[in-house]
N, C-alpha and C. Protein backbone atom coordinates (compact mmCIF):
# COMPACT_ATOMS: atom_id res chain seq x y z
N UNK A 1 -3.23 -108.17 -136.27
CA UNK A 1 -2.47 -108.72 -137.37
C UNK A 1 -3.36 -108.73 -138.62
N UNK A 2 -2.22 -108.24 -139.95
CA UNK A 2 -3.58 -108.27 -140.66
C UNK A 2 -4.05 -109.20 -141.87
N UNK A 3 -4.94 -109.37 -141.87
CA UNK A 3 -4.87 -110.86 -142.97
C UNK A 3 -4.65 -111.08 -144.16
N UNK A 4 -4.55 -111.84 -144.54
CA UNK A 4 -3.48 -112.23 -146.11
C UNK A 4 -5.42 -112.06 -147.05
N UNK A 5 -4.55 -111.40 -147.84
CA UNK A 5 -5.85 -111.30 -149.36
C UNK A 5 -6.30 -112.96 -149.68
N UNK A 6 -7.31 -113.27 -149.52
CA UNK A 6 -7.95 -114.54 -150.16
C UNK A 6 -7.86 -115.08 -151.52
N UNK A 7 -6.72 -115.93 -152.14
CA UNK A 7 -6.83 -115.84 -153.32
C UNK A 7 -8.08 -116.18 -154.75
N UNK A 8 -8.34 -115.64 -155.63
CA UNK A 8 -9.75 -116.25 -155.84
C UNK A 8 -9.29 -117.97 -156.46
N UNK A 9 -10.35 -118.69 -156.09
CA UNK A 9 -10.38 -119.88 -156.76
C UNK A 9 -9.79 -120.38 -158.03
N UNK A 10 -8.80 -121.54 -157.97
CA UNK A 10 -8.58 -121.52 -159.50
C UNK A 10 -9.27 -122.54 -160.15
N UNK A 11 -9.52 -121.80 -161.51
CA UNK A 11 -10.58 -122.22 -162.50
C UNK A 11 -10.24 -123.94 -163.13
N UNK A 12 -11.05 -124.37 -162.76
CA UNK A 12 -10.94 -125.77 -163.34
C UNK A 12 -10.69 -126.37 -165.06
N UNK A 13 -11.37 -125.37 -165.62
CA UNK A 13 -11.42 -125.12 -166.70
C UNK A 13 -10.09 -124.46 -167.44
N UNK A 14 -9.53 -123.57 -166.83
CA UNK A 14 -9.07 -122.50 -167.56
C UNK A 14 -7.19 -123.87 -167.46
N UNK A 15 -7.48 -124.43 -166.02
CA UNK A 15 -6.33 -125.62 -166.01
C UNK A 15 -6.00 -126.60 -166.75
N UNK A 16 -7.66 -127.21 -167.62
CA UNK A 16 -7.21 -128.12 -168.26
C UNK A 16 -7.10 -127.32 -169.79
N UNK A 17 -7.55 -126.74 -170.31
CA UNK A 17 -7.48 -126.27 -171.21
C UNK A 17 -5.89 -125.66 -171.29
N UNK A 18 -5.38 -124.67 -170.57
CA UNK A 18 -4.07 -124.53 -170.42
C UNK A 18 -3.05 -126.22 -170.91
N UNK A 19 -3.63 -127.24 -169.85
CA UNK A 19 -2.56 -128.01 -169.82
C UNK A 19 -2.45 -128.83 -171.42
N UNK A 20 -3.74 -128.79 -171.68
CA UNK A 20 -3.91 -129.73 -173.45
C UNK A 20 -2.98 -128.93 -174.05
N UNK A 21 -3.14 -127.61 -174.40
CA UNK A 21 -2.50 -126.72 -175.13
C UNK A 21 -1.33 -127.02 -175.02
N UNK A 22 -0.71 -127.14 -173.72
CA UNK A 22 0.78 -127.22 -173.58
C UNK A 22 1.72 -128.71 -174.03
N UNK A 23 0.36 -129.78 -173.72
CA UNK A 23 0.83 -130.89 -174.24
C UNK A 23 0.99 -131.06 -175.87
N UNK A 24 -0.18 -130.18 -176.39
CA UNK A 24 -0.39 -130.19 -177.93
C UNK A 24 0.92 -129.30 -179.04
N UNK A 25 1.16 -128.27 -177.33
CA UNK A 25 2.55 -127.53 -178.36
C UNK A 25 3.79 -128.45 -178.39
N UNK A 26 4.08 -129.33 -176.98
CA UNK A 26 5.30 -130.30 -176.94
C UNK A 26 4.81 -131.15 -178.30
N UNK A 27 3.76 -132.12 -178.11
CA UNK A 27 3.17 -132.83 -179.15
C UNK A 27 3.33 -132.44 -180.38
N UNK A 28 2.88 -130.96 -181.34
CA UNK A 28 3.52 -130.69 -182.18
C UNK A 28 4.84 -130.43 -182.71
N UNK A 29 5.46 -130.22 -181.53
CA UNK A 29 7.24 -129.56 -181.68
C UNK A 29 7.89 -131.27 -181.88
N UNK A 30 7.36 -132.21 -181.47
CA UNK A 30 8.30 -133.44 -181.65
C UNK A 30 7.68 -134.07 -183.13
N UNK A 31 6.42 -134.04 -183.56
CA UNK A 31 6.15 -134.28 -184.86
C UNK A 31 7.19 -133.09 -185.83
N UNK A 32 6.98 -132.37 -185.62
CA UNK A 32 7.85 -131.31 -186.70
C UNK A 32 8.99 -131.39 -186.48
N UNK A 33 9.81 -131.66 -185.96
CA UNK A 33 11.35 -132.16 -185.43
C UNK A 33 10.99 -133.10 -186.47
N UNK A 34 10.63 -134.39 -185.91
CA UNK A 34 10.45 -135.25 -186.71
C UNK A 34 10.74 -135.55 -188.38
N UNK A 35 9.03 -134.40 -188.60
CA UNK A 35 9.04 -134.43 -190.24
C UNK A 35 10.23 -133.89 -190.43
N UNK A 36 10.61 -132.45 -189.81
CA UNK A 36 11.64 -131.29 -190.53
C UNK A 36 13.07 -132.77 -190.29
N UNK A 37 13.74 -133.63 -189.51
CA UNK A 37 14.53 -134.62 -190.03
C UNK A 37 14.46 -135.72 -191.39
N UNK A 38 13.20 -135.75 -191.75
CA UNK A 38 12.90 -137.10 -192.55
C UNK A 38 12.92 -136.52 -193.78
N UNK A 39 12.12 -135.10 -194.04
CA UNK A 39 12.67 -134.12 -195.19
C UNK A 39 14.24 -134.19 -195.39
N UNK A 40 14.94 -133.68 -194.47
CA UNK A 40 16.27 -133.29 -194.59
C UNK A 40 16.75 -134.26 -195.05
N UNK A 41 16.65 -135.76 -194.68
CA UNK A 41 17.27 -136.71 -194.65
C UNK A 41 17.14 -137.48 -196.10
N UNK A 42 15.61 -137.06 -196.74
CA UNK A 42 15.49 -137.67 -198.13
C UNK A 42 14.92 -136.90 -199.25
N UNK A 43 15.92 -135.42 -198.85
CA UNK A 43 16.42 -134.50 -200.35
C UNK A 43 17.45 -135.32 -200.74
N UNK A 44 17.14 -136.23 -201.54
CA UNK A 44 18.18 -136.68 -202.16
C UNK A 44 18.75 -136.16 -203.73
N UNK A 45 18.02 -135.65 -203.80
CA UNK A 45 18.65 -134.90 -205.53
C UNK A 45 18.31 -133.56 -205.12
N UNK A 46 20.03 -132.68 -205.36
CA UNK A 46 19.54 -131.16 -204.65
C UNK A 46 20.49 -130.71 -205.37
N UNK A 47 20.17 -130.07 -207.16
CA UNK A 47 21.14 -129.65 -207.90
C UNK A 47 21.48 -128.03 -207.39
N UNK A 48 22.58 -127.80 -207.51
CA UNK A 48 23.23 -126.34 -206.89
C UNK A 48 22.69 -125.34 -207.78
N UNK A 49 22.14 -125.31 -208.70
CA UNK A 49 21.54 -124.45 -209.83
C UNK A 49 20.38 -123.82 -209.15
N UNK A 50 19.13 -125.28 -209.01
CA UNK A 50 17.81 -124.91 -208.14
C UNK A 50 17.70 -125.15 -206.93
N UNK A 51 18.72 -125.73 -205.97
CA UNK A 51 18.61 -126.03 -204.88
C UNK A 51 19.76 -125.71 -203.81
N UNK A 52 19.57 -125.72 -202.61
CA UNK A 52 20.11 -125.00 -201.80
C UNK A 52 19.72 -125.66 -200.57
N UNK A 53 20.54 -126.73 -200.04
CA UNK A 53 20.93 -127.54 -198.89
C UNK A 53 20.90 -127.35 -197.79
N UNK A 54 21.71 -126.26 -197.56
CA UNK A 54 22.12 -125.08 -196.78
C UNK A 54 21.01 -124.28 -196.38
N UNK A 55 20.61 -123.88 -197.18
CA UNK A 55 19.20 -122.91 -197.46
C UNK A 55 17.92 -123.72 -196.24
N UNK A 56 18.27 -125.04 -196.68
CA UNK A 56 16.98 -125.83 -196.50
C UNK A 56 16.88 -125.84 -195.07
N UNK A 57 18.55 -126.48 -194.74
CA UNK A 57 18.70 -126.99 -193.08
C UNK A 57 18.36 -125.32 -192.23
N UNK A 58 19.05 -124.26 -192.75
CA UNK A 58 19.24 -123.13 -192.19
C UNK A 58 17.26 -122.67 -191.72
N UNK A 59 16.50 -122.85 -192.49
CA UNK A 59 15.28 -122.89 -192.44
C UNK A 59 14.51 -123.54 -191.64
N UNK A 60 14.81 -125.22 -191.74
CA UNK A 60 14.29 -125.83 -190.72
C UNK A 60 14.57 -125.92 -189.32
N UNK A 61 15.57 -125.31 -189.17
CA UNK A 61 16.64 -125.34 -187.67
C UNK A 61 16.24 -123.96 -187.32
N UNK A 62 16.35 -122.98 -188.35
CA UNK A 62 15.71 -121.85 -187.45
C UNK A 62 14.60 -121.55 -186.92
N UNK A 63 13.73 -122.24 -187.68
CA UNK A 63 12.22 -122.26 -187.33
C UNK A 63 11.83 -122.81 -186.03
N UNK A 64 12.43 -124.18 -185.97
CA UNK A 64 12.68 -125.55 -184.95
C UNK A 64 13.32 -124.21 -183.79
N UNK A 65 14.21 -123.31 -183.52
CA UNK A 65 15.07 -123.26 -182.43
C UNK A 65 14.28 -121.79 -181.93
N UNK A 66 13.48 -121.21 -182.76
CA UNK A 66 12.60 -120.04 -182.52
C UNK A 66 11.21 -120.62 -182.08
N UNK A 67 11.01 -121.89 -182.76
CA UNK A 67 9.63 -122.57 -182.01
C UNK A 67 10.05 -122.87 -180.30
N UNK A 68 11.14 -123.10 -180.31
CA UNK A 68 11.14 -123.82 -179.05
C UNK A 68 11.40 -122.72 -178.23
N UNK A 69 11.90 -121.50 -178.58
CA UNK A 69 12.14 -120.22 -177.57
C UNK A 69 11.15 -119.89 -177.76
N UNK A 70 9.85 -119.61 -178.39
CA UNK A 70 8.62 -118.99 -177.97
C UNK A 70 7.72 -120.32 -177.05
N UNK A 71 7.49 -121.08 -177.29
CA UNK A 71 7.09 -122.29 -176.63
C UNK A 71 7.78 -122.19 -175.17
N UNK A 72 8.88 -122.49 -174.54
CA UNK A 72 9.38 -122.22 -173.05
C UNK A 72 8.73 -120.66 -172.79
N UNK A 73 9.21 -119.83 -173.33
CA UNK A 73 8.61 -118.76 -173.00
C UNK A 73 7.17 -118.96 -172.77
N UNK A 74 5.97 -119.41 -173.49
CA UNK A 74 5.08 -119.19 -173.50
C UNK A 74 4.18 -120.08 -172.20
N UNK A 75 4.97 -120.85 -172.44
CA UNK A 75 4.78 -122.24 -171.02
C UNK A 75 5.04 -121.16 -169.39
N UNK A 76 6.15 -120.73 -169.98
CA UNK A 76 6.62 -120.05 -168.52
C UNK A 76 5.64 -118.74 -167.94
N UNK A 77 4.79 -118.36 -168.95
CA UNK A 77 3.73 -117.07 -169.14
C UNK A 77 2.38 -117.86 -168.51
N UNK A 78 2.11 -118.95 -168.76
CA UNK A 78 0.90 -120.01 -168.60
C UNK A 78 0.84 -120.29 -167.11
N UNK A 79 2.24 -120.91 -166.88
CA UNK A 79 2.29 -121.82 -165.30
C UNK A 79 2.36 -120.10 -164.14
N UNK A 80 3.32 -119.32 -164.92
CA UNK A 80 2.79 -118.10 -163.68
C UNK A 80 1.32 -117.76 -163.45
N UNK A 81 0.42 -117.66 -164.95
CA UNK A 81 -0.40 -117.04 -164.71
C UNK A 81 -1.85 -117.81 -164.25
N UNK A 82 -1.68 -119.25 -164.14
CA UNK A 82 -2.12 -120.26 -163.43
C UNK A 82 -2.06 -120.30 -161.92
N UNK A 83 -0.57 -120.14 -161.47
CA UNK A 83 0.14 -119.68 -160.02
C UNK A 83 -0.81 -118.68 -159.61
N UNK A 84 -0.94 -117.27 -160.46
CA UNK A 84 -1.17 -116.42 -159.38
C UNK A 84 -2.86 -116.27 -160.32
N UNK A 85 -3.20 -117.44 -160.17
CA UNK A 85 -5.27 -117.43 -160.30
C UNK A 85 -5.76 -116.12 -161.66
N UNK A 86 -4.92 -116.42 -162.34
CA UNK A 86 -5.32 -115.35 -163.72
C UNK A 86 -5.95 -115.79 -164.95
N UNK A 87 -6.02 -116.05 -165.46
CA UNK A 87 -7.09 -116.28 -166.72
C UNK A 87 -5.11 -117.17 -167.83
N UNK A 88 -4.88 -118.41 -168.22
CA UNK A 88 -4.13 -118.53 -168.51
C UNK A 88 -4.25 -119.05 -169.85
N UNK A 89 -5.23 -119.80 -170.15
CA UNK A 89 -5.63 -120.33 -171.59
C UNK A 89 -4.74 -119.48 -172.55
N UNK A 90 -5.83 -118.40 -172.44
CA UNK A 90 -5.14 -117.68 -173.88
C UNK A 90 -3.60 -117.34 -174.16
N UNK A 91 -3.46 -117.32 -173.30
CA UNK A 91 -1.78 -117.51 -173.32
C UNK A 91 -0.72 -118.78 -174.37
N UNK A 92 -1.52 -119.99 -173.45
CA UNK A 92 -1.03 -121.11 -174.03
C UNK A 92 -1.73 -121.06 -175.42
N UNK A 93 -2.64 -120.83 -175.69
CA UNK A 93 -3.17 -120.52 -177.14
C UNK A 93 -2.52 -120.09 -177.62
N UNK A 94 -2.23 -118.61 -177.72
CA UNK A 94 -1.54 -117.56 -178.52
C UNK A 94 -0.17 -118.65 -179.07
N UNK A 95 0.64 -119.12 -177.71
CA UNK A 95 2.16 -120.07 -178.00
C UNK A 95 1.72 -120.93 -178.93
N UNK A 96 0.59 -121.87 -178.86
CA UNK A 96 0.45 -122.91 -179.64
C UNK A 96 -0.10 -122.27 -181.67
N UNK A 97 -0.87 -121.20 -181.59
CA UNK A 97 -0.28 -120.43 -182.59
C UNK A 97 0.70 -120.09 -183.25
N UNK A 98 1.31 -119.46 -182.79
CA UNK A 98 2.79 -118.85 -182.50
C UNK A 98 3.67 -119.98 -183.41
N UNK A 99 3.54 -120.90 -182.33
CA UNK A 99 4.89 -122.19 -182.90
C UNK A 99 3.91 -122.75 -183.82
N UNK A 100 2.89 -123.02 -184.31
CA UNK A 100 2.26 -123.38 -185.71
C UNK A 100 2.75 -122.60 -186.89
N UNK A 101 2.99 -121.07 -186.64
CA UNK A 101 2.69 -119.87 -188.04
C UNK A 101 4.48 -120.64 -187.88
N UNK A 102 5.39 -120.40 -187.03
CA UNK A 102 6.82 -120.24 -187.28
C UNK A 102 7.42 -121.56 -187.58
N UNK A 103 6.58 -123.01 -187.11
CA UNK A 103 6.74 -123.97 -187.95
C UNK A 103 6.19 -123.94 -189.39
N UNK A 104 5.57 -123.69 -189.55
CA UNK A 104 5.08 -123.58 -191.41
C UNK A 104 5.92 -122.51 -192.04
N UNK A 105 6.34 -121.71 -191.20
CA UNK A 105 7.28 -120.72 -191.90
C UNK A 105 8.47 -121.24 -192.99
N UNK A 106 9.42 -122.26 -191.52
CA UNK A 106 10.79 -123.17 -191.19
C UNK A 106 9.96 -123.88 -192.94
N UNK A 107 9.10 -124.65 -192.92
CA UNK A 107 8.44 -125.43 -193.70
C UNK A 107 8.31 -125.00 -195.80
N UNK A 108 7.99 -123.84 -195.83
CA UNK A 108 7.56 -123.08 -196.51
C UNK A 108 9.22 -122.21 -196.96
N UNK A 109 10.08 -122.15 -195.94
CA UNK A 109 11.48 -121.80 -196.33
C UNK A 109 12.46 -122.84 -196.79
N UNK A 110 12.32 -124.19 -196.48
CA UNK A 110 12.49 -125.27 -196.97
C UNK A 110 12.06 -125.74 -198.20
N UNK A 111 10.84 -125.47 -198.49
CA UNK A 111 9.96 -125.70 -200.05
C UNK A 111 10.93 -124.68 -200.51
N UNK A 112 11.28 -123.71 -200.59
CA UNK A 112 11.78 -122.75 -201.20
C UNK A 112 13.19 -122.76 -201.48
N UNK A 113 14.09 -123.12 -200.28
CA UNK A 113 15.38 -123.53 -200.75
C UNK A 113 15.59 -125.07 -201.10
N UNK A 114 14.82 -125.58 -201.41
CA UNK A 114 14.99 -126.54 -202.64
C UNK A 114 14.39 -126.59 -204.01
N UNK A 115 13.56 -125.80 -203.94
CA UNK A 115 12.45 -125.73 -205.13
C UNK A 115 11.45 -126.33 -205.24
N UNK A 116 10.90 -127.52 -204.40
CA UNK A 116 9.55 -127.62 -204.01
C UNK A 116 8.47 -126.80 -204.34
């Protein structure tokens, strides 16, 4: 009978570092939810000439709903590659990147459709 491949050891390191990352991307995605509501909520002068309401929410919601589809995705790339003893950090890195550049994006499209 023949024997099962030995898997190599998983890295102690490469686990916690993975797991901060992953807490730090949830952790950021509920602060920016957050701010991106408290913005929305106190544009209170938004003349139709220079500003754009619409513009604003459409920005922060897209950013917010593309952060959170690269984030599951990126989580789901991490915990496999943790599973099968692979090098996973950079992974969760790259996501926690990722949803930083496309939250400041959401952010920066908001400054813009109001005039900020």
């Amino acid at each position: 009978m023949p024997q099962r491949p030995v898997k190599p050891p998983l890295s102690t390191v490469d686990v916690v570092m993975s797991i901060i990352m992953m807490v730090l991307i949830v952790a950021c995605g509920v602060v920016g939810a957050a701010m991106g509501f408290m913005m929305l909520a106190f544009t209170d002068n938004c003349p139709p000439e220079t500003c754009s309401i619409d513009g604003a929410v459409s920005a922060l919601l897209g950013a917010f709903v593309i952060a959170v589809i690269v984030a599951v995705g990126g989580s789901v790339v991490t915990i496999v590659r943790l599973i099968r003893r692979q090098p996973a950090w950079p992974w969760a890195l790259l996501t926690l990147v990722v949803c930083t550049i496309v939250g400041l994006a959401g952010f920066a499209g908001y400054l813009a459709a109001v005039g900020g």
